[in-house]
PDB file of N, CA and C in Angstrom:
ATOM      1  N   UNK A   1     118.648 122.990 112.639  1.00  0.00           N
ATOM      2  CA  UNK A   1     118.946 122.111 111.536  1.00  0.00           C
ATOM      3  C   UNK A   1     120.178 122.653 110.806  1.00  0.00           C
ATOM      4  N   UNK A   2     121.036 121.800 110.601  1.00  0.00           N
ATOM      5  CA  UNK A   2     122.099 121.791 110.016  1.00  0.00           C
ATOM      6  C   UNK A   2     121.942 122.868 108.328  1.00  0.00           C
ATOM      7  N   UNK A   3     122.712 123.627 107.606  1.00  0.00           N
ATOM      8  CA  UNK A   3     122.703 123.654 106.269  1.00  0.00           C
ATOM      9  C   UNK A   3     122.432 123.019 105.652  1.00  0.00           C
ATOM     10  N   UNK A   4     123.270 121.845 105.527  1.00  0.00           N
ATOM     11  CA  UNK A   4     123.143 120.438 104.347  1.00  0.00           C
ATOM     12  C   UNK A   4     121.925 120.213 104.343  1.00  0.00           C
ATOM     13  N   UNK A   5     121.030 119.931 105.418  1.00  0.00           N
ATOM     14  CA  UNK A   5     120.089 119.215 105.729  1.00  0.00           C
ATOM     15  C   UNK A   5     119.203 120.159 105.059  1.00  0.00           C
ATOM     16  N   UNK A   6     118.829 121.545 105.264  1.00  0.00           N
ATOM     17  CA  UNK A   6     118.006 122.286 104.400  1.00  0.00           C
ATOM     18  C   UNK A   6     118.107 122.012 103.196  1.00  0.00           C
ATOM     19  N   UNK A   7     119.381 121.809 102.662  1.00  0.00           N
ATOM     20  CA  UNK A   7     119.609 122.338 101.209  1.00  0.00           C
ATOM     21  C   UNK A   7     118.998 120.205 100.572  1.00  0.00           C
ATOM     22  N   UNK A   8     119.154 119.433 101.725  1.00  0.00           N
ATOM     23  CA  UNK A   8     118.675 118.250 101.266  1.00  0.00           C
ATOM     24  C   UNK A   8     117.216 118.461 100.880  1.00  0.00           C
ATOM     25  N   UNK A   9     116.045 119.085 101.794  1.00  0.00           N
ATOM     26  CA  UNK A   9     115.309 118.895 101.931  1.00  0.00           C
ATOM     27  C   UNK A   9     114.406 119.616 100.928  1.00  0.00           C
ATOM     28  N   UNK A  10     115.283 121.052 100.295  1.00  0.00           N
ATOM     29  CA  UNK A  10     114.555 121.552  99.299  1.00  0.00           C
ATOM     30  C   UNK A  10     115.060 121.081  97.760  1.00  0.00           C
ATOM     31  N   UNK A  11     115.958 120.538  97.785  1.00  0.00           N
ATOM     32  CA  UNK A  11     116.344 119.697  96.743  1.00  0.00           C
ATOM     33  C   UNK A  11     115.339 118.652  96.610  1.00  0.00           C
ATOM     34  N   UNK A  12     114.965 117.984  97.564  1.00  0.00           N
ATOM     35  CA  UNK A  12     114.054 116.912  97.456  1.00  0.00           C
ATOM     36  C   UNK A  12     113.016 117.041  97.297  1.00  0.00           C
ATOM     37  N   UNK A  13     112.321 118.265  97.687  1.00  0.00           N
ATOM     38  CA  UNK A  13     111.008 118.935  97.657  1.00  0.00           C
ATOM     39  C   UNK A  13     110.689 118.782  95.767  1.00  0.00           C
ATOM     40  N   UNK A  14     111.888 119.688  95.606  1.00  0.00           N
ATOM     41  CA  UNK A  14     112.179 119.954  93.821  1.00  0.00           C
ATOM     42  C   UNK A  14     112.205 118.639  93.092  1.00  0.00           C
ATOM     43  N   UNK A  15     112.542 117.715  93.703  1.00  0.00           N
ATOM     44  CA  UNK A  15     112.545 116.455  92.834  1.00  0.00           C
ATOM     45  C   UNK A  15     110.739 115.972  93.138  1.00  0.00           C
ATOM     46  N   UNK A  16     110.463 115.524  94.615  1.00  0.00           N
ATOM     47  CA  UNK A  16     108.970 115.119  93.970  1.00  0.00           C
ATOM     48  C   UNK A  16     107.845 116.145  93.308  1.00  0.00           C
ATOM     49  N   UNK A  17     108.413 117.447  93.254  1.00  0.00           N
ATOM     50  CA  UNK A  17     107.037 117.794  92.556  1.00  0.00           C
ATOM     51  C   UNK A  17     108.068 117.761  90.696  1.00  0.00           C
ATOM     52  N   UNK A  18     108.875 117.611  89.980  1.00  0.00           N
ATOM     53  CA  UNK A  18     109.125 117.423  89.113  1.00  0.00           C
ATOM     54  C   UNK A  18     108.314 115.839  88.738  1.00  0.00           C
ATOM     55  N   UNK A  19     109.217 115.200  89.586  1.00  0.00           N
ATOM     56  CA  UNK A  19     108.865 113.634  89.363  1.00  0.00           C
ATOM     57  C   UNK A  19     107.221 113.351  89.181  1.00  0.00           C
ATOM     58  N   UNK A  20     106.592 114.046  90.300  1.00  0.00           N
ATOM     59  CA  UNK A  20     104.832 113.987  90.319  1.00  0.00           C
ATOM     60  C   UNK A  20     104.243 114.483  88.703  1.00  0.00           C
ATOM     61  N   UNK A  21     104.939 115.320  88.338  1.00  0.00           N
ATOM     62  CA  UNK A  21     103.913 116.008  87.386  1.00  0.00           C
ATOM     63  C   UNK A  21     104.750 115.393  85.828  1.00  0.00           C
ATOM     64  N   UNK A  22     105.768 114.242  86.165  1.00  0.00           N
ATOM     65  CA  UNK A  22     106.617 114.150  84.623  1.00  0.00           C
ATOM     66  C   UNK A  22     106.200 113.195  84.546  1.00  0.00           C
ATOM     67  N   UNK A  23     105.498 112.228  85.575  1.00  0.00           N
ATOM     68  CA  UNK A  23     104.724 110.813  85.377  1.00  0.00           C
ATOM     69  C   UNK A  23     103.632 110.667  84.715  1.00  0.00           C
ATOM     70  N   UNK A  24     102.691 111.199  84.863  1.00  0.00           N
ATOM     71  CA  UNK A  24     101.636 111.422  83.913  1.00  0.00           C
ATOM     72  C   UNK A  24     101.600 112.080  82.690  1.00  0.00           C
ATOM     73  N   UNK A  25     102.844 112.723  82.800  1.00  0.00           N
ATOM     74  CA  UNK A  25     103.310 112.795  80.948  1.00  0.00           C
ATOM     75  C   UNK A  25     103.706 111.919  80.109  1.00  0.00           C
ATOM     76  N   UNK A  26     104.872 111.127  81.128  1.00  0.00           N
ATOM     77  CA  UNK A  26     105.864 109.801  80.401  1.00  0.00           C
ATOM     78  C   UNK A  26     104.335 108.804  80.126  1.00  0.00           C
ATOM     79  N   UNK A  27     104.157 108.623  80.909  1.00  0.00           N
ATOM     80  CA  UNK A  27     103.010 107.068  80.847  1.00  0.00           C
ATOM     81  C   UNK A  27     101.679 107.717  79.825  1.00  0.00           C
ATOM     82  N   UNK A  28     101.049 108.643  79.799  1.00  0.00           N
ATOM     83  CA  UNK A  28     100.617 108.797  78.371  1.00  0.00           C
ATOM     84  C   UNK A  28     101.171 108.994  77.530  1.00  0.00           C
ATOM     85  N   UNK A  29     102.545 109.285  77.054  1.00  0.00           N
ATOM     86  CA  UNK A  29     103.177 109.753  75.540  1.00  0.00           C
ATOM     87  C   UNK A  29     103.532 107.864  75.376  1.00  0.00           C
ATOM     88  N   UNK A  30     104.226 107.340  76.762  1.00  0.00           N
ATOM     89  CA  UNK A  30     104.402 105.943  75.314  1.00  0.00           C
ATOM     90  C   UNK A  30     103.234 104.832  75.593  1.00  0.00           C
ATOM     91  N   UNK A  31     102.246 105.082  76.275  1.00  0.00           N
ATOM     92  CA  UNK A  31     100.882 104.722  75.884  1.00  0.00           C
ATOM     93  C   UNK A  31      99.900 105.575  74.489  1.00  0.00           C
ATOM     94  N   UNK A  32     100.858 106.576  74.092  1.00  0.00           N
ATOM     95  CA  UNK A  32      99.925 107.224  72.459  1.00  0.00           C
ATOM     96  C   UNK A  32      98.751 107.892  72.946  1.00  0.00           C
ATOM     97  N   UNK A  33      99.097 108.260  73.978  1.00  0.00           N
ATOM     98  CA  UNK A  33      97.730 109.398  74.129  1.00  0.00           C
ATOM     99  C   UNK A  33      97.898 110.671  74.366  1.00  0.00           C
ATOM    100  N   UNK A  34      97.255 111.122  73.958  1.00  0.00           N
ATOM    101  CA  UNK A  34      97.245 112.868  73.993  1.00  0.00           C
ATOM    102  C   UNK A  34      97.007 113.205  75.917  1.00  0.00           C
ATOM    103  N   UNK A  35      97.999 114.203  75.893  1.00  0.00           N
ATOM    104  CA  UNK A  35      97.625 114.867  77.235  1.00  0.00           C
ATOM    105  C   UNK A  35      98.243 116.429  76.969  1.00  0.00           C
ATOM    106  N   UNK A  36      97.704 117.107  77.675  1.00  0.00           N
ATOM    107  CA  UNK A  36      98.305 118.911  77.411  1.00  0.00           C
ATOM    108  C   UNK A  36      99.555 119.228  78.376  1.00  0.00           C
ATOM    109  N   UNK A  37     100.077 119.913  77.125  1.00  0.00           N
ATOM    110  CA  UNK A  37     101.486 119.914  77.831  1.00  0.00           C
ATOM    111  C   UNK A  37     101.335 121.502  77.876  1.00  0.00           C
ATOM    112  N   UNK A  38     102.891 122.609  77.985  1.00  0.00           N
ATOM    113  CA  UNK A  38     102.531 124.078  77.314  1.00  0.00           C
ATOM    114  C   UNK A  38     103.335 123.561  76.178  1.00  0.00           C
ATOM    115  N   UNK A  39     104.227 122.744  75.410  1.00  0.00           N
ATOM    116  CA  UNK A  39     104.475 122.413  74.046  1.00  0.00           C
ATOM    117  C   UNK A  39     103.766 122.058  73.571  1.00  0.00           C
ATOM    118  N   UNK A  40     102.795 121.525  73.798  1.00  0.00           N
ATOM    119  CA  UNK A  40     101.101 120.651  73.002  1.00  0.00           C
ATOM    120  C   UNK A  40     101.030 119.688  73.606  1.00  0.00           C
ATOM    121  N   UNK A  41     100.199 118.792  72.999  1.00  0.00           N
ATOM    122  CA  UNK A  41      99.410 117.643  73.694  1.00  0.00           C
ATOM    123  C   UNK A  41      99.701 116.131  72.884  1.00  0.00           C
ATOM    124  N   UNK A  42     100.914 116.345  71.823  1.00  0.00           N
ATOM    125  CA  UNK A  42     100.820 114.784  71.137  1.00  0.00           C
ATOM    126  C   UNK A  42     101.980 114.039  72.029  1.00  0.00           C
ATOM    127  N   UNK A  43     101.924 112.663  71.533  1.00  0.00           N
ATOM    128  CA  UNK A  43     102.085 111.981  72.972  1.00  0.00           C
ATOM    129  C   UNK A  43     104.042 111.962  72.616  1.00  0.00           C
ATOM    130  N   UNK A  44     104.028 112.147  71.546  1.00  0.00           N
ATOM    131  CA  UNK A  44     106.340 112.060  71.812  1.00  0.00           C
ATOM    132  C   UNK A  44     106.552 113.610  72.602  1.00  0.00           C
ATOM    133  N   UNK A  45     105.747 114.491  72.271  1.00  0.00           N
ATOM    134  CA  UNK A  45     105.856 115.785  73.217  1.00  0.00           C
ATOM    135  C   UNK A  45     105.886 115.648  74.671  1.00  0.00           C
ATOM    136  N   UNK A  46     105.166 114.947  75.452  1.00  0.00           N
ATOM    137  CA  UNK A  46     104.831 113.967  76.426  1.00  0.00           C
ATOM    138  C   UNK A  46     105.689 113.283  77.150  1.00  0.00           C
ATOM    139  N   UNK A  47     106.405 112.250  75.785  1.00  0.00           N
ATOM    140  CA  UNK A  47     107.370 111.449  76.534  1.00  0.00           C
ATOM    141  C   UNK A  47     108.653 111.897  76.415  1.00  0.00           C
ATOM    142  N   UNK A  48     108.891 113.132  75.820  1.00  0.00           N
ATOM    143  CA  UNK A  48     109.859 113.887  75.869  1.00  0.00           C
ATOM    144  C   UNK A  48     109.930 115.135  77.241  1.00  0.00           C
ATOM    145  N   UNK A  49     108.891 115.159  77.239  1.00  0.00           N
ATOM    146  CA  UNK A  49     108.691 116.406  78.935  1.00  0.00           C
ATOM    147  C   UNK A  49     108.738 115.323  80.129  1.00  0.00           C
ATOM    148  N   UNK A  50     108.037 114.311  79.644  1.00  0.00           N
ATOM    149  CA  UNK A  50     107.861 113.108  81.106  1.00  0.00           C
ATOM    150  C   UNK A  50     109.582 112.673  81.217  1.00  0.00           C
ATOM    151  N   UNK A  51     110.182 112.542  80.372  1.00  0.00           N
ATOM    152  CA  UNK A  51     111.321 112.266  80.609  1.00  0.00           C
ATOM    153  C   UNK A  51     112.515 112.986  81.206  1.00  0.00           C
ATOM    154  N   UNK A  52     112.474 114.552  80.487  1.00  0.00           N
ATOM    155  CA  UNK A  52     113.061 115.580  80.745  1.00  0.00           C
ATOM    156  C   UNK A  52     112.962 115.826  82.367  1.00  0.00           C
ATOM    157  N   UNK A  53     111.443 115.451  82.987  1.00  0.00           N
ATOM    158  CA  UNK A  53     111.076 115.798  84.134  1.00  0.00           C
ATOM    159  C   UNK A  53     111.894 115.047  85.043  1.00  0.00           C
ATOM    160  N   UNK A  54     111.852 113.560  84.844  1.00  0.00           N
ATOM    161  CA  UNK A  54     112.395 112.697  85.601  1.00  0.00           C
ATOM    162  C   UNK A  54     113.587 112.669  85.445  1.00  0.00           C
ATOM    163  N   UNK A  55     114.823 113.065  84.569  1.00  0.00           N
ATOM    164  CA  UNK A  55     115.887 113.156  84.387  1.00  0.00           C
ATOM    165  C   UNK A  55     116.012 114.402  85.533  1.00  0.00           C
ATOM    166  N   UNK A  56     115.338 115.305  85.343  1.00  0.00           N
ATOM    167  CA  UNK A  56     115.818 116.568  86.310  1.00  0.00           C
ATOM    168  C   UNK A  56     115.590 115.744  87.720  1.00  0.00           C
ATOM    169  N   UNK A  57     114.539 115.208  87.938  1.00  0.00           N
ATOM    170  CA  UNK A  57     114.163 114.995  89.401  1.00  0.00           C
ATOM    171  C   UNK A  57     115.289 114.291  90.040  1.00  0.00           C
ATOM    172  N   UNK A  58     115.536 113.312  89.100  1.00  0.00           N
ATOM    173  CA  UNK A  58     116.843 112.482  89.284  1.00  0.00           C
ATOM    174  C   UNK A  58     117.931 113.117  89.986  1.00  0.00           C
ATOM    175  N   UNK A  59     118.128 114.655  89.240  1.00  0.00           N
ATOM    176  CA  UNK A  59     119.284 115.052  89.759  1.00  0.00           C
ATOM    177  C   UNK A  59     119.314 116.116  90.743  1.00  0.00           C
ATOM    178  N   UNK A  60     118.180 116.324  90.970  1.00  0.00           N
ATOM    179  CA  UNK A  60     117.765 116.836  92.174  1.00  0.00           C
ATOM    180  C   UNK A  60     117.771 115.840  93.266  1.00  0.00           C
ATOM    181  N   UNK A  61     117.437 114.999  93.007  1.00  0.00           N
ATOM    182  CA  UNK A  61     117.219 114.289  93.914  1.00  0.00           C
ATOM    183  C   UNK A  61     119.008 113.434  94.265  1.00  0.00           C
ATOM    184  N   UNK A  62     119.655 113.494  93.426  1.00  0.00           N
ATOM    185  CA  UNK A  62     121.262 113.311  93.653  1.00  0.00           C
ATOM    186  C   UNK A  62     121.994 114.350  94.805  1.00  0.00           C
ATOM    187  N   UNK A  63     121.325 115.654  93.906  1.00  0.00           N
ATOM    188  CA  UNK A  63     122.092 116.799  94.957  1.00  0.00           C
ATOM    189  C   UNK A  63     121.225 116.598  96.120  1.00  0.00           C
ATOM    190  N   UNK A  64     120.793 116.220  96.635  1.00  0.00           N
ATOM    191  CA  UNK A  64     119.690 116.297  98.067  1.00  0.00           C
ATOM    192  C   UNK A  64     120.599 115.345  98.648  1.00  0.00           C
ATOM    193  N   UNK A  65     121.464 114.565  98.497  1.00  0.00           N
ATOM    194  CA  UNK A  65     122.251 113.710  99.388  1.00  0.00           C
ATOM    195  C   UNK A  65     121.505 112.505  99.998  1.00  0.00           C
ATOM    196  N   UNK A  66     120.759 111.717  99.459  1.00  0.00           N
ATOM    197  CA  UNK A  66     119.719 111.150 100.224  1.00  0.00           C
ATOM    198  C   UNK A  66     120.174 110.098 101.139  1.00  0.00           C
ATOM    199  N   UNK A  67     121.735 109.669 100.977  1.00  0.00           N
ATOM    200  CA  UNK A  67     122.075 108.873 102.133  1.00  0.00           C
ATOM    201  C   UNK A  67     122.475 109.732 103.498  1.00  0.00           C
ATOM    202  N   UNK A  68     122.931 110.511 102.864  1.00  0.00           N
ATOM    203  CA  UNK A  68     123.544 111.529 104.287  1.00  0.00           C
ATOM    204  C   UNK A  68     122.388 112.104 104.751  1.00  0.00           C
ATOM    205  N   UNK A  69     121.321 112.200 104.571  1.00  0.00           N
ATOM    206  CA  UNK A  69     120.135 113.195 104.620  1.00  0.00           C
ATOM    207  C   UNK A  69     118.654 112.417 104.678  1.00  0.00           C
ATOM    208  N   UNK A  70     118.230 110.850 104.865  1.00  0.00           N
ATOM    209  CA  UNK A  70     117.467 109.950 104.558  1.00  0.00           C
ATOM    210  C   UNK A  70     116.105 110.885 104.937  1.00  0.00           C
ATOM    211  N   UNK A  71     115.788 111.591 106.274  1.00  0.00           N
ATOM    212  CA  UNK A  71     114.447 111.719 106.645  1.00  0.00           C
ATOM    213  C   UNK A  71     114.695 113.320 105.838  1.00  0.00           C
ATOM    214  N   UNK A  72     115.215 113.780 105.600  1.00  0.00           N
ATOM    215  CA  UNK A  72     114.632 115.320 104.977  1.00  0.00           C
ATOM    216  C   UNK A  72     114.673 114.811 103.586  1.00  0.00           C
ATOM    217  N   UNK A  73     115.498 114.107 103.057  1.00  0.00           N
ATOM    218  CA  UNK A  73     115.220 114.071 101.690  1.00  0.00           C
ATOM    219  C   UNK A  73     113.635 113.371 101.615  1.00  0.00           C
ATOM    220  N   UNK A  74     113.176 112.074 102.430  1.00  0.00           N
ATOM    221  CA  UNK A  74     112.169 111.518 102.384  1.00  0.00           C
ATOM    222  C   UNK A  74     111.397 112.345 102.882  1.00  0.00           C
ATOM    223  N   UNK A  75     110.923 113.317 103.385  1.00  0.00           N
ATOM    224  CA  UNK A  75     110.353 114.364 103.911  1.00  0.00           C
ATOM    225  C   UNK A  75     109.955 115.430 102.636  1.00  0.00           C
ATOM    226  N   UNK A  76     111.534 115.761 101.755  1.00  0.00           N
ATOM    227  CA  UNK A  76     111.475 116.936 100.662  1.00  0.00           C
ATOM    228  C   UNK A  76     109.748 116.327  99.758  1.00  0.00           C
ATOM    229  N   UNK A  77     110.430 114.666  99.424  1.00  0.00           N
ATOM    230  CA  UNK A  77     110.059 114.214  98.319  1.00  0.00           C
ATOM    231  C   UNK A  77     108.418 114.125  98.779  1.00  0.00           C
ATOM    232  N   UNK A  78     107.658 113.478  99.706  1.00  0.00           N
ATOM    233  CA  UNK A  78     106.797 113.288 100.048  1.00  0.00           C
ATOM    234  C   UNK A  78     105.935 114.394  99.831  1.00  0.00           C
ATOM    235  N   UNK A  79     106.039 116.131 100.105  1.00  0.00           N
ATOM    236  CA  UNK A  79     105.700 117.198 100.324  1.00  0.00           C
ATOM    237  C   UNK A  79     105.861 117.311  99.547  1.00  0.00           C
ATOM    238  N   UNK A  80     106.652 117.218  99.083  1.00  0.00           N
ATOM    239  CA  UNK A  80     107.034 117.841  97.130  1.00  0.00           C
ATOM    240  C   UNK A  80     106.117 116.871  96.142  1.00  0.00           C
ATOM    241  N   UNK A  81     105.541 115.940  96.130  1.00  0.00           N
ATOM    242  CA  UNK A  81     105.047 115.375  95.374  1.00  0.00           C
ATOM    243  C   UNK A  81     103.360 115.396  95.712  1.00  0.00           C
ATOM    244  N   UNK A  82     103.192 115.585  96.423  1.00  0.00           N
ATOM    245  CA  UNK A  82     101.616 115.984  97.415  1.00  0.00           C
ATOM    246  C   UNK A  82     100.510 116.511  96.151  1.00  0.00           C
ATOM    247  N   UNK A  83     101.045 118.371  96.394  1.00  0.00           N
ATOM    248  CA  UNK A  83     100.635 119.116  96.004  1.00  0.00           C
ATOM    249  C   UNK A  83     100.435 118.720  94.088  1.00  0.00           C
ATOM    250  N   UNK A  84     101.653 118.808  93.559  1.00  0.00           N
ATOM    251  CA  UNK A  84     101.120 118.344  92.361  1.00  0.00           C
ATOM    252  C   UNK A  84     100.664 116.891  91.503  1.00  0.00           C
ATOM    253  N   UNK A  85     100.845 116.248  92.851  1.00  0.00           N
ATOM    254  CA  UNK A  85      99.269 114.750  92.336  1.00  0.00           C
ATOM    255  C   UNK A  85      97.920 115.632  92.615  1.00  0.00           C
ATOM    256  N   UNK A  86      98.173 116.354  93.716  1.00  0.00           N
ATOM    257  CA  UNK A  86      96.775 117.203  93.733  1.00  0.00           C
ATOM    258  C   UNK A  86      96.096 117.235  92.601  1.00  0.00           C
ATOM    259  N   UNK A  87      97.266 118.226  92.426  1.00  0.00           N
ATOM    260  CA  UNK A  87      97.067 119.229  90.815  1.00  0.00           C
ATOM    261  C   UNK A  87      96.351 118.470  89.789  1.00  0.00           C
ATOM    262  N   UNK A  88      97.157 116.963  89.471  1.00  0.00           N
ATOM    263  CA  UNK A  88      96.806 116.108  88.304  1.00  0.00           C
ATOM    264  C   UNK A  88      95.320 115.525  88.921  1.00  0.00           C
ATOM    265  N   UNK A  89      95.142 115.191  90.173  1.00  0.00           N
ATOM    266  CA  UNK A  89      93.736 114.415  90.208  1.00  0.00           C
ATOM    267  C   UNK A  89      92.803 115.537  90.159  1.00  0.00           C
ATOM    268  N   UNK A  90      93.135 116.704  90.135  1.00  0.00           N
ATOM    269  CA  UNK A  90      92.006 117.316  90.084  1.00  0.00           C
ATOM    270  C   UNK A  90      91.665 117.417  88.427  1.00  0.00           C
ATOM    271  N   UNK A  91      92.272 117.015  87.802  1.00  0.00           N
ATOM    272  CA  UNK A  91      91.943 116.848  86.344  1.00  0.00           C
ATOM    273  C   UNK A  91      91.635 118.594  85.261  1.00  0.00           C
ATOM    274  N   UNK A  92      93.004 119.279  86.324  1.00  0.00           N
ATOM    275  CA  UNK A  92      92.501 120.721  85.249  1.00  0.00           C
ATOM    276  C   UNK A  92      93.982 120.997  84.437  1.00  0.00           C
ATOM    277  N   UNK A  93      93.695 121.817  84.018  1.00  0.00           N
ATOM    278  CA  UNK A  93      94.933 122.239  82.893  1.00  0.00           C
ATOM    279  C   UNK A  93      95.376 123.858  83.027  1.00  0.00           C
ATOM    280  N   UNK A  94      96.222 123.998  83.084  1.00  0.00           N
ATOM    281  CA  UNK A  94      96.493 125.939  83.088  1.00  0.00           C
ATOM    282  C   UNK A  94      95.721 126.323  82.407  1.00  0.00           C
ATOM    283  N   UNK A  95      95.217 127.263  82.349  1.00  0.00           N
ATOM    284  CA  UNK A  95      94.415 128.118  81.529  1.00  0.00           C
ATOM    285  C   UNK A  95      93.027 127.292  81.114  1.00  0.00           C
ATOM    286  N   UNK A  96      92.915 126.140  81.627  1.00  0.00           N
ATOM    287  CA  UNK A  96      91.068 125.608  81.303  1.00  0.00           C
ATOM    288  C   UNK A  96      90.620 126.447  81.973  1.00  0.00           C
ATOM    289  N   UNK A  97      89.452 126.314  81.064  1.00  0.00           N
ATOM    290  CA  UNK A  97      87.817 127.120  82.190  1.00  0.00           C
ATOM    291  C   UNK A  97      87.379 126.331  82.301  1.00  0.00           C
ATOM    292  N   UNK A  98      86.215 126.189  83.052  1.00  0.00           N
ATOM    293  CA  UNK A  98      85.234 125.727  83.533  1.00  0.00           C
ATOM    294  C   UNK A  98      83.734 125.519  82.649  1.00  0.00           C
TER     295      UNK A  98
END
């Protein structure tokens, strides 16, 4: 595999797990609901991280080249976004107990 093509594919990786975990921030902060962030849990905190997230993913996902690069970037993003929907359906928080 080419350079580019790596550097597409972990770029893209970096964008879906940003994008995965900034969605369920954005969509509760301007729905007004509390969710835990590590800044806190009120919801403009929220739609300020959900946003921040997706702005980054965005540009991760710019540098990944996704026309020159279609199956590794679609590859990065897929794998990259996996693991932390995991994360969110499993419904835990850093540092919760049990």
């Amino acid at each position: 595999m080419e350079t580019g093509m790596w550097q597409a594919i972990l770029l893209a990786f970096l964008a879906g797990v940003l994008a995965a975990n900034a969605y369920p921030h954005f969509t509760k902060g301007i729905t007004a609901q509390r969710f835990p962030t590590v800044f806190g849990s009120s919801p403009v905190v929220n739609v300020l991280a959900g946003w921040s997230g997706l702005t980054l993913a965005g540009l991760c996902l710019l540098g990944a080249h996704p026309v020159r690069h279609p199956g590794g970037a679609l590859l990065g993003l897929a794998v990259g976004a996996l693991p932390m929907g995991l994360f969110h359906a499993a419904g835990r928080t850093i540092g919760a107990r049990d």
